[in-house]
Protein backbone atom coordinates (compact mmCIF):
# COMPACT_ATOMS: atom_id res chain seq x y z
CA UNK A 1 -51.77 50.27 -21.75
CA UNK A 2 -50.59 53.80 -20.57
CA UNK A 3 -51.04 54.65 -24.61
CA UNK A 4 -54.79 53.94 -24.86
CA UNK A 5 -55.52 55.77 -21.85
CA UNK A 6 -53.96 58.87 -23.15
CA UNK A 7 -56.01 57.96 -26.71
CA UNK A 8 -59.06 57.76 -24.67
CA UNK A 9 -58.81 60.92 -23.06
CA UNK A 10 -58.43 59.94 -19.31
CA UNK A 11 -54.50 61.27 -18.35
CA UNK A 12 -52.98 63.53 -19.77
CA UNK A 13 -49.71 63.05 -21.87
CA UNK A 14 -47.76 64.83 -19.00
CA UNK A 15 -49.66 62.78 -16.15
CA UNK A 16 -48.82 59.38 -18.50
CA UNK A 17 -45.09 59.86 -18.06
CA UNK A 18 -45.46 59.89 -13.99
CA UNK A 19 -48.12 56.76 -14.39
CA UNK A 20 -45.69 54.67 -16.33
CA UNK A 21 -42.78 55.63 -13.81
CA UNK A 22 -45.41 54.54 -10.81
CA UNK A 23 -45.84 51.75 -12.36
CA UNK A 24 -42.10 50.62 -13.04
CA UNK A 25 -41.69 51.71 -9.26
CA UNK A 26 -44.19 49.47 -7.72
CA UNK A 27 -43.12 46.44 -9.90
CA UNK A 28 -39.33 47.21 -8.57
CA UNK A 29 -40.28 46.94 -5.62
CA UNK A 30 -42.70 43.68 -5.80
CA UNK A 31 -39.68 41.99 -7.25
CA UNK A 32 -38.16 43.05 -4.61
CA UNK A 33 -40.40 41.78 -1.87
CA UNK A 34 -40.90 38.74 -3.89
CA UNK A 35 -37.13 37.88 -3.97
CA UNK A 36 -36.26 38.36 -0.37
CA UNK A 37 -39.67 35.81 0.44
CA UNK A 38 -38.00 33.29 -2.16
CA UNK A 39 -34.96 33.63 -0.17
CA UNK A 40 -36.30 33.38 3.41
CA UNK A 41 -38.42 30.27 2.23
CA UNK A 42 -35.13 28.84 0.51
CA UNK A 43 -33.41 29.46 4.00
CA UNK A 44 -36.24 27.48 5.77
CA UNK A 45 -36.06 24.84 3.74
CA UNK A 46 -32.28 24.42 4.19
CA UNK A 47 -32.65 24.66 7.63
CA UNK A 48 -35.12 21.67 7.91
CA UNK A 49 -33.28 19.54 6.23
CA UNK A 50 -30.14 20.53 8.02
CA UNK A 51 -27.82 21.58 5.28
CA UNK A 52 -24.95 23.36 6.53
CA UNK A 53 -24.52 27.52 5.36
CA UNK A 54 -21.94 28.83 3.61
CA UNK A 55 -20.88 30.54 6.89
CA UNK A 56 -21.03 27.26 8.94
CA UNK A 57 -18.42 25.28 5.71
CA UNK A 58 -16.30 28.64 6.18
CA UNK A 59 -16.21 28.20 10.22
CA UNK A 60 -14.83 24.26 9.49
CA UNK A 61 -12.71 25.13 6.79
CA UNK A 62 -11.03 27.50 9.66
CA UNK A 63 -10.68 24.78 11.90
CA UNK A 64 -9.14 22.46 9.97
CA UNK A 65 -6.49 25.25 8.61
CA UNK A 66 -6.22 25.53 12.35
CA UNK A 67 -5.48 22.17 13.26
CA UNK A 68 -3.47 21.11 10.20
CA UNK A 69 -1.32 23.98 11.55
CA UNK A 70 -1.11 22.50 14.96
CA UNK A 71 -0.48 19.04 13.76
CA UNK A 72 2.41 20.31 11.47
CA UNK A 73 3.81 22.12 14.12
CA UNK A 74 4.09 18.92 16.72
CA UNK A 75 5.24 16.73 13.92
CA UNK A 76 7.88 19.03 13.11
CA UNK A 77 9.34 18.88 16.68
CA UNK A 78 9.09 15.10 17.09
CA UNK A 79 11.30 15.56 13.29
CA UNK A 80 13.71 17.21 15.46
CA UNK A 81 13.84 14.84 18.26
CA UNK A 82 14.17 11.75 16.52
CA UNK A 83 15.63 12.88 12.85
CA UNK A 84 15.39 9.86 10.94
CA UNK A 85 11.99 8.58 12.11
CA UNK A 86 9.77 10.89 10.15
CA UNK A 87 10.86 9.76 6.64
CA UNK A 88 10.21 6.36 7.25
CA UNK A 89 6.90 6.07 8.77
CA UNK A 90 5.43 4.18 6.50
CA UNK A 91 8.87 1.83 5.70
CA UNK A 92 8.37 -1.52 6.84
CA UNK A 93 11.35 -2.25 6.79
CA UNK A 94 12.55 0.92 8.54
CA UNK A 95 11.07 -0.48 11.81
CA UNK A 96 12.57 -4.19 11.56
């Protein structure tokens, strides 16, 4: 495109060069644009149909570490006040 315009006589070879980088420059930055409006509408459409963000499945994934923590932490001192119950939990005939 840039080519026939210098054949025809309307830029210059020197002003061609600074056309074609114009050119790459604005299409940069249309994709660009265009990418971050495929995003936002992707985000809006998440949103309405109430699937969770990566953040939000990070933020549970914390509290569970959290409370699996806690939970190993009071079953290991009912281990130590009662010894031989925690092994046999699920023994039936540990409780008869």
């Amino acid at each position: 495109m840039v080519d026939e315009l210098v054949k025809k006589g309307e830029v210059s070879a020197s002003e061609s060069k600074n056309l074609v980088d114009e050119l790459i420059r604005k299409g940069e930055e249309e994709h660009q644009a265009m990418r971050k409006r495929m995003r936002d509408h992707m985000k809006e459409h998440l949103s309405e149909l109430e699937v969770p963000s990566h953040e939000d499945v990070k933020n549970l994934q914390s509290k569970v570490e959290e409370l699996m923590n806690r939970l190993d932490k009071l079953e290991g001192r009912e281990s130590e006040k009662n010894p031989g119950d925690r092994g046999n939990q699920g023994d039936p005939e540990s409780r008869a």
